[in-house]
C-alpha atoms as a PDB file:
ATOM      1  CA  UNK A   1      59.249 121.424 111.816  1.00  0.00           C
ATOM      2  CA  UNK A   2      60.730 118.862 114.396  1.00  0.00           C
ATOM      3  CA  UNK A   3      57.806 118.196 117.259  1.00  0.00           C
ATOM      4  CA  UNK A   4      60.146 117.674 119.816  1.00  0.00           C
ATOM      5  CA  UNK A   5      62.266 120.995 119.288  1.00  0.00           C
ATOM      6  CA  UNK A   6      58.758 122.589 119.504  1.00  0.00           C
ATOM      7  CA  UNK A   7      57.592 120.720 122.865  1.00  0.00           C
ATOM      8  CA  UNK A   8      61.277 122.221 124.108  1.00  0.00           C
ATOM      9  CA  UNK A   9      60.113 125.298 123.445  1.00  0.00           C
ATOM     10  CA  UNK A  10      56.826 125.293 124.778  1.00  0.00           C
ATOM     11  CA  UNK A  11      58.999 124.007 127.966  1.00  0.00           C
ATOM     12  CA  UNK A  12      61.303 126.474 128.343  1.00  0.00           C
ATOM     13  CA  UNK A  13      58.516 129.438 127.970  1.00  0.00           C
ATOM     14  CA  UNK A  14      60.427 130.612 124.628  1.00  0.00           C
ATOM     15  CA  UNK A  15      57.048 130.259 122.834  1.00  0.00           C
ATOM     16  CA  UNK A  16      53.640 130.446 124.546  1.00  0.00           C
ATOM     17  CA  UNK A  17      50.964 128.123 124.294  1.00  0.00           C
ATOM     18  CA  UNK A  18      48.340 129.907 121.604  1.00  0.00           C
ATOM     19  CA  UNK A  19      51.839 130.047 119.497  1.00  0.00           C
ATOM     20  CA  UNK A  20      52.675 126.156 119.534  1.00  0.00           C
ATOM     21  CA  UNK A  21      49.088 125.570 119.197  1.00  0.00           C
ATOM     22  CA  UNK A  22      49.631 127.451 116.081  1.00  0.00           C
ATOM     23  CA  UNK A  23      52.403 125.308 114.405  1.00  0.00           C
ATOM     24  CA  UNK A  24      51.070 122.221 115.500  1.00  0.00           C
ATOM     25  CA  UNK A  25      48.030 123.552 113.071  1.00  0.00           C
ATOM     26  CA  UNK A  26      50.440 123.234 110.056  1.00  0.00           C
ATOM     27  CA  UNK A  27      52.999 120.587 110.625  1.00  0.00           C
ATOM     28  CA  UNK A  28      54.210 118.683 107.631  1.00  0.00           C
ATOM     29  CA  UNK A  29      52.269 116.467 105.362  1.00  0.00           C
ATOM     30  CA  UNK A  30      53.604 112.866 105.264  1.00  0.00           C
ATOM     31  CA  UNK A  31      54.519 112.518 101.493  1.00  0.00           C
ATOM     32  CA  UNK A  32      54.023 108.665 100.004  1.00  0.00           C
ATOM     33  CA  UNK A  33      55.300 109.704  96.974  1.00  0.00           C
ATOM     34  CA  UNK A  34      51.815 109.595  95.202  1.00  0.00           C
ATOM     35  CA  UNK A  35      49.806 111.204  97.790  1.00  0.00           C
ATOM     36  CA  UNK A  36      50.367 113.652 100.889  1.00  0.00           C
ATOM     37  CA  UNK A  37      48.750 112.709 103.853  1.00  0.00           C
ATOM     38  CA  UNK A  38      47.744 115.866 106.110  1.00  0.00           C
ATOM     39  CA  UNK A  39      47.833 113.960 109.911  1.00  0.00           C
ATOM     40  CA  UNK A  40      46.589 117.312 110.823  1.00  0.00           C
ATOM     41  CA  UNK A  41      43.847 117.737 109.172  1.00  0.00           C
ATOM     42  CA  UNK A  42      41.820 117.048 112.668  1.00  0.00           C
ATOM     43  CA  UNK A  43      43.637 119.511 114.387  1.00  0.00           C
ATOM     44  CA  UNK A  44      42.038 122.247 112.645  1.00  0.00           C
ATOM     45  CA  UNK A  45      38.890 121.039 111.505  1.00  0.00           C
ATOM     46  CA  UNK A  46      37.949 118.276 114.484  1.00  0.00           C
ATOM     47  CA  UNK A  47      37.886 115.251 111.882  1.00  0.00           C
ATOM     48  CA  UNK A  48      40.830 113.702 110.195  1.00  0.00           C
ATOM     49  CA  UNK A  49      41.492 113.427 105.980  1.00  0.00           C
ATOM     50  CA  UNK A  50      38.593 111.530 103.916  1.00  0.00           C
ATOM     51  CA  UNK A  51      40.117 109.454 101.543  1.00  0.00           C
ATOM     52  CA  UNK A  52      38.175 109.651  97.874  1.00  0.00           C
ATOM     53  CA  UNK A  53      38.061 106.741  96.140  1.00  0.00           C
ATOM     54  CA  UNK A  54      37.489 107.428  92.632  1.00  0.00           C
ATOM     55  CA  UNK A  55      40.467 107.430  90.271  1.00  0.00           C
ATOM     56  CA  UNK A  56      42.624 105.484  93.231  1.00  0.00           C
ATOM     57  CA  UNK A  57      43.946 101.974  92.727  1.00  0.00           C
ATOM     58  CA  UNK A  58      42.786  99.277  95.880  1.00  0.00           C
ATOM     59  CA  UNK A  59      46.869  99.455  97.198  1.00  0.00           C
ATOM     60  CA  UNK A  60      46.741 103.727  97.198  1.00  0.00           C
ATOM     61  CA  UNK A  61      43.457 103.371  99.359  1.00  0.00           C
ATOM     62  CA  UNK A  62      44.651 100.843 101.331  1.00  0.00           C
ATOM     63  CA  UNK A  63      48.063 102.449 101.650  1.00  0.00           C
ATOM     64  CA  UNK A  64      46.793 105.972 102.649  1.00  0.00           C
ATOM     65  CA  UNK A  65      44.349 104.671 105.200  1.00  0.00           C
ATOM     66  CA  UNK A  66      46.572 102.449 106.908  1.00  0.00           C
ATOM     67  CA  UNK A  67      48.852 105.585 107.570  1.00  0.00           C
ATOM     68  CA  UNK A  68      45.927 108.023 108.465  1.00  0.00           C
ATOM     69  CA  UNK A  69      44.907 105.318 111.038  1.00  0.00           C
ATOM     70  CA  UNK A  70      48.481 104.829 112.197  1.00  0.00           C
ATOM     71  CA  UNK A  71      47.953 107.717 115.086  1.00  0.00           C
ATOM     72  CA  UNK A  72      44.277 106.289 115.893  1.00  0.00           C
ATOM     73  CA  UNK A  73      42.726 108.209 113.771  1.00  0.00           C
ATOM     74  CA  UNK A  74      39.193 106.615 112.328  1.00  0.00           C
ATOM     75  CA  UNK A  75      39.021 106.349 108.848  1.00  0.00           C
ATOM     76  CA  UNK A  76      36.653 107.337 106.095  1.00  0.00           C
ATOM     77  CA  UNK A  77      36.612 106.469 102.370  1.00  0.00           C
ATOM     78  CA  UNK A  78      33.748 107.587 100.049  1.00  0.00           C
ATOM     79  CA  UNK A  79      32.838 106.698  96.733  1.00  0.00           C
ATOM     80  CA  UNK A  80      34.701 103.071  97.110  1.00  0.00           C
ATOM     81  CA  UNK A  81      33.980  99.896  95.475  1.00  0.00           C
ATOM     82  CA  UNK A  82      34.207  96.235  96.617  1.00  0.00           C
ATOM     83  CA  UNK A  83      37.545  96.563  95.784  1.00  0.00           C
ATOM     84  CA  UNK A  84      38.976  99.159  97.671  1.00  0.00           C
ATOM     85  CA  UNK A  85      37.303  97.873 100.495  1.00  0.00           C
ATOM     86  CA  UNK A  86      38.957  93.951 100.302  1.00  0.00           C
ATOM     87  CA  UNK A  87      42.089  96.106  99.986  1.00  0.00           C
ATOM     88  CA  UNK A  88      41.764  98.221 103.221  1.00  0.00           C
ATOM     89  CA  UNK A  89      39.931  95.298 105.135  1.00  0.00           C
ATOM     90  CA  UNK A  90      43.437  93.640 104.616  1.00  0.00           C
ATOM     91  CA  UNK A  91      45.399  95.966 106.430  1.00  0.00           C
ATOM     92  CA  UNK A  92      43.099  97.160 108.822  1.00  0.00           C
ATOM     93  CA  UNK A  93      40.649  94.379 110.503  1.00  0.00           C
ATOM     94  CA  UNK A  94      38.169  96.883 111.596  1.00  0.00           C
ATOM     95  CA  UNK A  95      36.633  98.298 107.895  1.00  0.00           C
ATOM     96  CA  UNK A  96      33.028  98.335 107.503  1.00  0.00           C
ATOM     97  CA  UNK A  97      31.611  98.731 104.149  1.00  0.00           C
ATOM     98  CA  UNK A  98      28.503 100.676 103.444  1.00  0.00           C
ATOM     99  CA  UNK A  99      27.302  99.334 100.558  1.00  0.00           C
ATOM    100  CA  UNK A 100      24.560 101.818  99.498  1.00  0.00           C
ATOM    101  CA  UNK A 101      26.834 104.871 100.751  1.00  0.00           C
ATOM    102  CA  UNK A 102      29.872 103.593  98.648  1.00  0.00           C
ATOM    103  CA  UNK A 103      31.852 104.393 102.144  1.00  0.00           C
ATOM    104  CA  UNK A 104      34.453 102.568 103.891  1.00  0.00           C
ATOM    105  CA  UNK A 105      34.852 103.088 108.170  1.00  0.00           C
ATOM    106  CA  UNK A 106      37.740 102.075 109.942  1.00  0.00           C
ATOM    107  CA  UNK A 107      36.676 103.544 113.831  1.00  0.00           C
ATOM    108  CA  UNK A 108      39.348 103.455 115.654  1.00  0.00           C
ATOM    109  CA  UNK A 109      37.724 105.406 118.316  1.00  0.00           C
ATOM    110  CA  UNK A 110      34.175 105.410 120.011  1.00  0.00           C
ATOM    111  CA  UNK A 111      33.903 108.755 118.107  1.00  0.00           C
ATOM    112  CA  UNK A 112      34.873 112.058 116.763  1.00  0.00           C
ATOM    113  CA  UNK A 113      35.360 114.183 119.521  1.00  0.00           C
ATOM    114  CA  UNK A 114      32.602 117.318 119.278  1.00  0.00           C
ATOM    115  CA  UNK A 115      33.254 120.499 120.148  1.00  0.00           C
ATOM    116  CA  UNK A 116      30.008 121.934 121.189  1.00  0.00           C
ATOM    117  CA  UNK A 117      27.023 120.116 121.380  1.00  0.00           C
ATOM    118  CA  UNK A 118      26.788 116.394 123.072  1.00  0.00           C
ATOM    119  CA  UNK A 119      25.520 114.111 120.351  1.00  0.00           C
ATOM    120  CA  UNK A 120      21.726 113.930 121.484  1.00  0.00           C
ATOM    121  CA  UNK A 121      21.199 117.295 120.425  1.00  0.00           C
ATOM    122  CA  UNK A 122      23.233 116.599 116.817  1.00  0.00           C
ATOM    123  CA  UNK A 123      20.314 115.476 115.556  1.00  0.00           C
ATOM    124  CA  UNK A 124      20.547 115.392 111.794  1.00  0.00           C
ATOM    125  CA  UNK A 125      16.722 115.174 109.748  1.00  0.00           C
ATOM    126  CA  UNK A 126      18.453 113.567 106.360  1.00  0.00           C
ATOM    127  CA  UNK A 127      15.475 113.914 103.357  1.00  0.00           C
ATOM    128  CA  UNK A 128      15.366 112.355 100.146  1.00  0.00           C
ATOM    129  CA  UNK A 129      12.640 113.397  97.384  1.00  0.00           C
ATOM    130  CA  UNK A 130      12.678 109.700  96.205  1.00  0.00           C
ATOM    131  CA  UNK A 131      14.326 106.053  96.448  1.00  0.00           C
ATOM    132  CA  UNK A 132      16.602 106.844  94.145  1.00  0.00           C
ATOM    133  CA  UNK A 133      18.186 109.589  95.963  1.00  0.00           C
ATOM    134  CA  UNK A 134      19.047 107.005  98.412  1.00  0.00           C
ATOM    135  CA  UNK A 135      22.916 106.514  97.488  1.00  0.00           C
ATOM    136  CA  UNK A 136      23.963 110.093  98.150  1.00  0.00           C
ATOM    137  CA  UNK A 137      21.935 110.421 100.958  1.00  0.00           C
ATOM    138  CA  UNK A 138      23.684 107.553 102.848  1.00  0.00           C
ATOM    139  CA  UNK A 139      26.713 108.923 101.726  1.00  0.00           C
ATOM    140  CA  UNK A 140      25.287 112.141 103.600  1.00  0.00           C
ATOM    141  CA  UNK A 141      23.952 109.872 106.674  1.00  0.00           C
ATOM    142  CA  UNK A 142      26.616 107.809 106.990  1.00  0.00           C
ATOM    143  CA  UNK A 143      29.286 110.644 107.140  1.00  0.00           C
ATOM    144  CA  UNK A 144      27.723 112.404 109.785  1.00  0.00           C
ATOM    145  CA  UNK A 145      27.137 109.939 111.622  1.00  0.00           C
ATOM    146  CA  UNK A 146      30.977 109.096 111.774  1.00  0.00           C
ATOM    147  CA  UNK A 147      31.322 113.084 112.753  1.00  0.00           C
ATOM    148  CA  UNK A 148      29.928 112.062 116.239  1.00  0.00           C
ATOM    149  CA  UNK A 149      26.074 113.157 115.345  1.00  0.00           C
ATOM    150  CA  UNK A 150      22.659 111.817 115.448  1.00  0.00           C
ATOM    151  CA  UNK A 151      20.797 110.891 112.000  1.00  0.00           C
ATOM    152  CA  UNK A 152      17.718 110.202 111.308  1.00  0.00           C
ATOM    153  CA  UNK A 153      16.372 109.422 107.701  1.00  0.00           C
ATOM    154  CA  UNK A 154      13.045 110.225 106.141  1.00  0.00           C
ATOM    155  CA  UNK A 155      13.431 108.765 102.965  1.00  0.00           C
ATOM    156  CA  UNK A 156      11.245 108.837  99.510  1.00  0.00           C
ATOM    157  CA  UNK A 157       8.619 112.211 100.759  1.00  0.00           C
ATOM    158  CA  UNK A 158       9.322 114.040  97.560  1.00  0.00           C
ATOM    159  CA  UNK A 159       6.518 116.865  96.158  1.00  0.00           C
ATOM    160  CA  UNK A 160       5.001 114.103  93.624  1.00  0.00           C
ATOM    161  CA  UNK A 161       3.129 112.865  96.879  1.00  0.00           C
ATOM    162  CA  UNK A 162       3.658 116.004  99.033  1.00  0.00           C
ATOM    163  CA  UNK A 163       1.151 114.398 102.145  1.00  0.00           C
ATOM    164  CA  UNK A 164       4.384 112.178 102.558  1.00  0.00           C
ATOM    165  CA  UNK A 165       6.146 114.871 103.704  1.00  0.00           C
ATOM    166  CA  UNK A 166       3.574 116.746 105.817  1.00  0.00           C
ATOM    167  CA  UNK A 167       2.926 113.098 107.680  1.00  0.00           C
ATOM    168  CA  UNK A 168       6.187 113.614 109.032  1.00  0.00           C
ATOM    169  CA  UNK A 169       7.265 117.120 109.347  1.00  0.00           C
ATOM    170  CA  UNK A 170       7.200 117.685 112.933  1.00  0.00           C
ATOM    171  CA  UNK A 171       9.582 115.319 113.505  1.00  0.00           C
ATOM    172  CA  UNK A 172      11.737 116.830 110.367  1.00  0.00           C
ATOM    173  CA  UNK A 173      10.914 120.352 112.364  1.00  0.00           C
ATOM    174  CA  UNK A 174      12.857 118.670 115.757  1.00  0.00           C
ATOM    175  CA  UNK A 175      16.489 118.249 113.625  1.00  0.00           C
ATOM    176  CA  UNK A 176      18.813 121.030 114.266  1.00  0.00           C
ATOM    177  CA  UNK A 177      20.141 120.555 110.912  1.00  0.00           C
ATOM    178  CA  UNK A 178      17.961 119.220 107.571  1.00  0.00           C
ATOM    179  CA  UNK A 179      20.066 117.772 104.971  1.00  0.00           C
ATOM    180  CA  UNK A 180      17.335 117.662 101.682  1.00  0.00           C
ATOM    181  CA  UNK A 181      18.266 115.424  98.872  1.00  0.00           C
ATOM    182  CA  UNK A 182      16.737 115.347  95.235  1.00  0.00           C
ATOM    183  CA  UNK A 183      16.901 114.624  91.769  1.00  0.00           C
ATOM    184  CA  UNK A 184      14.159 115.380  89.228  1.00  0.00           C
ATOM    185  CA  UNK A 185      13.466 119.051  89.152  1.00  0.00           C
ATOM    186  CA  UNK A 186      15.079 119.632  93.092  1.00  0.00           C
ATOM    187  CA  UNK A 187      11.884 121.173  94.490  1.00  0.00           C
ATOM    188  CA  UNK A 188      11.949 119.394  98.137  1.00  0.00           C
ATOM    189  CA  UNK A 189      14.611 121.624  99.758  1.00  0.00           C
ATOM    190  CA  UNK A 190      12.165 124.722  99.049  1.00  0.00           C
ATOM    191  CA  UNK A 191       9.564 123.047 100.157  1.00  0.00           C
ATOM    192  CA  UNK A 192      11.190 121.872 103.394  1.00  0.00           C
ATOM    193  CA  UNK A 193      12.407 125.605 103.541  1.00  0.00           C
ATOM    194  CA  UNK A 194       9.124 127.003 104.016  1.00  0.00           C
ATOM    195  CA  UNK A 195       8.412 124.891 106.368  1.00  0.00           C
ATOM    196  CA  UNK A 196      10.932 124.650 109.314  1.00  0.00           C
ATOM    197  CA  UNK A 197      12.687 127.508 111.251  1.00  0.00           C
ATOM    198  CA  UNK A 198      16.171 125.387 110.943  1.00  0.00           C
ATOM    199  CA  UNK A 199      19.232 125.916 108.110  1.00  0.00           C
ATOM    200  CA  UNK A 200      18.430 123.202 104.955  1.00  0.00           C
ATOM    201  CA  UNK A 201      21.513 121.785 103.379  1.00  0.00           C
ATOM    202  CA  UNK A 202      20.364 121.029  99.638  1.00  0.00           C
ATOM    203  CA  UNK A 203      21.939 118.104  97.544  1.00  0.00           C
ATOM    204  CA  UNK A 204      20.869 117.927  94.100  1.00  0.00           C
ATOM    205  CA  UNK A 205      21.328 114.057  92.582  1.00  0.00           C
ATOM    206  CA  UNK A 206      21.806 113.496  88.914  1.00  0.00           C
ATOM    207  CA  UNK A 207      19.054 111.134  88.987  1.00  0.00           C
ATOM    208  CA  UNK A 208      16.261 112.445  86.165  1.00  0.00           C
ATOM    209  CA  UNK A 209      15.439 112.226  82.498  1.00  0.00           C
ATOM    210  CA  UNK A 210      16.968 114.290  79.606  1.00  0.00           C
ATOM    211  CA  UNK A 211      16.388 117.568  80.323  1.00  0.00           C
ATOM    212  CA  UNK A 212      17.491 117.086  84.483  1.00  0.00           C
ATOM    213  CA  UNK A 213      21.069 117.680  82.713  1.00  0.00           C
ATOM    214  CA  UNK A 214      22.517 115.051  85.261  1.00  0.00           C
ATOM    215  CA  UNK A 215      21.438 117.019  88.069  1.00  0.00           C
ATOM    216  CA  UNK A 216      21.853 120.944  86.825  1.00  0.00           C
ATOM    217  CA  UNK A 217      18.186 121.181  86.296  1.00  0.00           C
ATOM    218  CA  UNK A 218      17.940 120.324  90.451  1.00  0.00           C
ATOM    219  CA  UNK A 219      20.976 122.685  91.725  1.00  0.00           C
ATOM    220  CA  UNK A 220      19.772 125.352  89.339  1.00  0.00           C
ATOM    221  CA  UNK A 221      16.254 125.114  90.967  1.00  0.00           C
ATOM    222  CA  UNK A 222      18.079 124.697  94.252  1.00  0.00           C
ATOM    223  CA  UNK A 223      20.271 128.140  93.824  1.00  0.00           C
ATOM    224  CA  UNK A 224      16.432 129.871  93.017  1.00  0.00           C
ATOM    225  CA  UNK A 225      14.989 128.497  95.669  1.00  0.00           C
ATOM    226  CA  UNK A 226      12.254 131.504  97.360  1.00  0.00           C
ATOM    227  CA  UNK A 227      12.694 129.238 100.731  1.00  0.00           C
ATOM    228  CA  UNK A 228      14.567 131.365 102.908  1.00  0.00           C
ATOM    229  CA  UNK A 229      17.730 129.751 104.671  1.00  0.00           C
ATOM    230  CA  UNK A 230      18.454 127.216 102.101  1.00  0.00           C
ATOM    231  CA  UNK A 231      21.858 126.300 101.438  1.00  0.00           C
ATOM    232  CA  UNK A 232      23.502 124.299  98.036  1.00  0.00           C
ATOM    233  CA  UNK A 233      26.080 122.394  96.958  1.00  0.00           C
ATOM    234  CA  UNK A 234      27.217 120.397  94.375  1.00  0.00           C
ATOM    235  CA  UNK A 235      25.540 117.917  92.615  1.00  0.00           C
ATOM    236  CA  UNK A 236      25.445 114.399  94.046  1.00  0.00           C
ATOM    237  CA  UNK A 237      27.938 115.721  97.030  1.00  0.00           C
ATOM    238  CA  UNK A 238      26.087 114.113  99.979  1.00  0.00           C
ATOM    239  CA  UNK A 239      29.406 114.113 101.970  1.00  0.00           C
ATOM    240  CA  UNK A 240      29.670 117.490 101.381  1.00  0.00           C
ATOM    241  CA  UNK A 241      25.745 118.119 102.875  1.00  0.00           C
ATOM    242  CA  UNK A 242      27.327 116.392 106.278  1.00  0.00           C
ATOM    243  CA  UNK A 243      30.405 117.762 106.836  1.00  0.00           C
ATOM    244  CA  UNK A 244      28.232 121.253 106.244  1.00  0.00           C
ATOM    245  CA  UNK A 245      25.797 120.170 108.923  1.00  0.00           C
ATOM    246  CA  UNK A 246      28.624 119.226 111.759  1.00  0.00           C
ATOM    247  CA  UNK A 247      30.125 122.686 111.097  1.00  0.00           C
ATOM    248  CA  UNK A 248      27.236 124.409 111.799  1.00  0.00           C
ATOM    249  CA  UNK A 249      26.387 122.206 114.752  1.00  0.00           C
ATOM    250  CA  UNK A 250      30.090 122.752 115.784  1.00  0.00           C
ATOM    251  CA  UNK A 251      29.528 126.374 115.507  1.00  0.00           C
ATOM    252  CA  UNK A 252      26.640 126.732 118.010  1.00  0.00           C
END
């Protein structure tokens, strides 16, 4: 579709508004011959195309976030390595590397513009059973946070120390959104879910010993959870756990 034919268009009152709004939804992909780049992607869902890092070379990264950023678009790039982040710091000055999140941030922007709710009242509770949950809960932090919302972090309460968690549930209680993150046997989230009045976004991790299965023994404990309003999804997906938390905050 040729933009400027459509603006024409739009002009001459051949197409309304809610119609060219419509296109503009769908335009083209820009094709780089090993990847398509959807520019946009934050037309119809408010943030622009994460880049995934795994099974990329340095130059793909590199090369697809250089063109996602070409229209001033901010840029994130999860599960990335030292690597892919010397590549993209190269081409675009502004990357930030979160080390524990394995994320890359190129803002181009002050931030995502949100639809509903101004960013004091996107508060995010982000809840880990133990330390080693850490990595995809900063993947979960950090990616909302570059969604325009508020995080806060209450790290290592799990249910082998439950008192942890009841220390600091009211403030938990105060998120609009609880993103719950464990490995182990994945009890937390129905915990938390008993206890708050709020949706809980659970992540299981594949942190455990033999019989955690790399994480099924959590997500299958997390799909059975008794806690009403308790939501799952995939194992280790902490970016997954965000972007579900800013649509439901978008929703509102």
């Amino acid at each position: 579709m040729d933009i400027r034919n459509l603006l024409k268009q739009l002009k001459n009152k051949k197409i309304s508004i809610e119609e060219a709004y419509a296109q503009l939804k769908n335009l083209p992909y820009e094709d780089l011959g090993f990847a398509k780049i959807d520019h946009h992607r934050n037309l119809r869902k408010g943030f622009p195309e994460v880049i995934y890092c795994e099974g990329k070379t340095p130059k793909q990264i590199a090369k697809i976030a250089q063109r996602i950023s070409k229209n001033e678009h901010n840029v994130l790039a999860t599960r990335s390595d030292q690597k892919a982040y010397k590549a993209i710091k190269k081409v675009l000055k502004e990357a930030k590397y979160h080390e524990t999140a394995r994320i890359i941030t190129v803002n181009r922007k002050e931030k995502i513009e949100s639809r509903k709710l101004k960013v004091e009242s996107r508060n995010v509770a982000i809840v880990t059973a133990g330390t080693a949950d850490l990595p995809v809960a900063e993947e979960a932090a950090v990616t909302a946070q570059f969604l325009g919302n508020k995080v806060e972090r209450f790290y290592d309460v799990g249910v082998a120390g439950i008192h942890r968690l009841l220390k600091n549930i009211q403030k938990i209680q105060t998120a609009r959104v609880m993103i719950v993150v464990a490995g182990m046997e994945g009890a937390l989230p129905s915990v938390v879910g008993g206890l708050v009045d709020k949706p809980v976004i659970a992540v299981p991790t594949s942190i455990g010993y033999g019989s955690s299965f790399k994480g099924l023994a959590a997500l299958l404990t997390m799909l059975n959870s008794c806690a009403p309003g308790v939501s799952v999804v995939n194992i280790d997906n902490g970016f997954g756990a965000a972007v579900m938390a800013h649509t439901i905050l978008n929703s509102k």
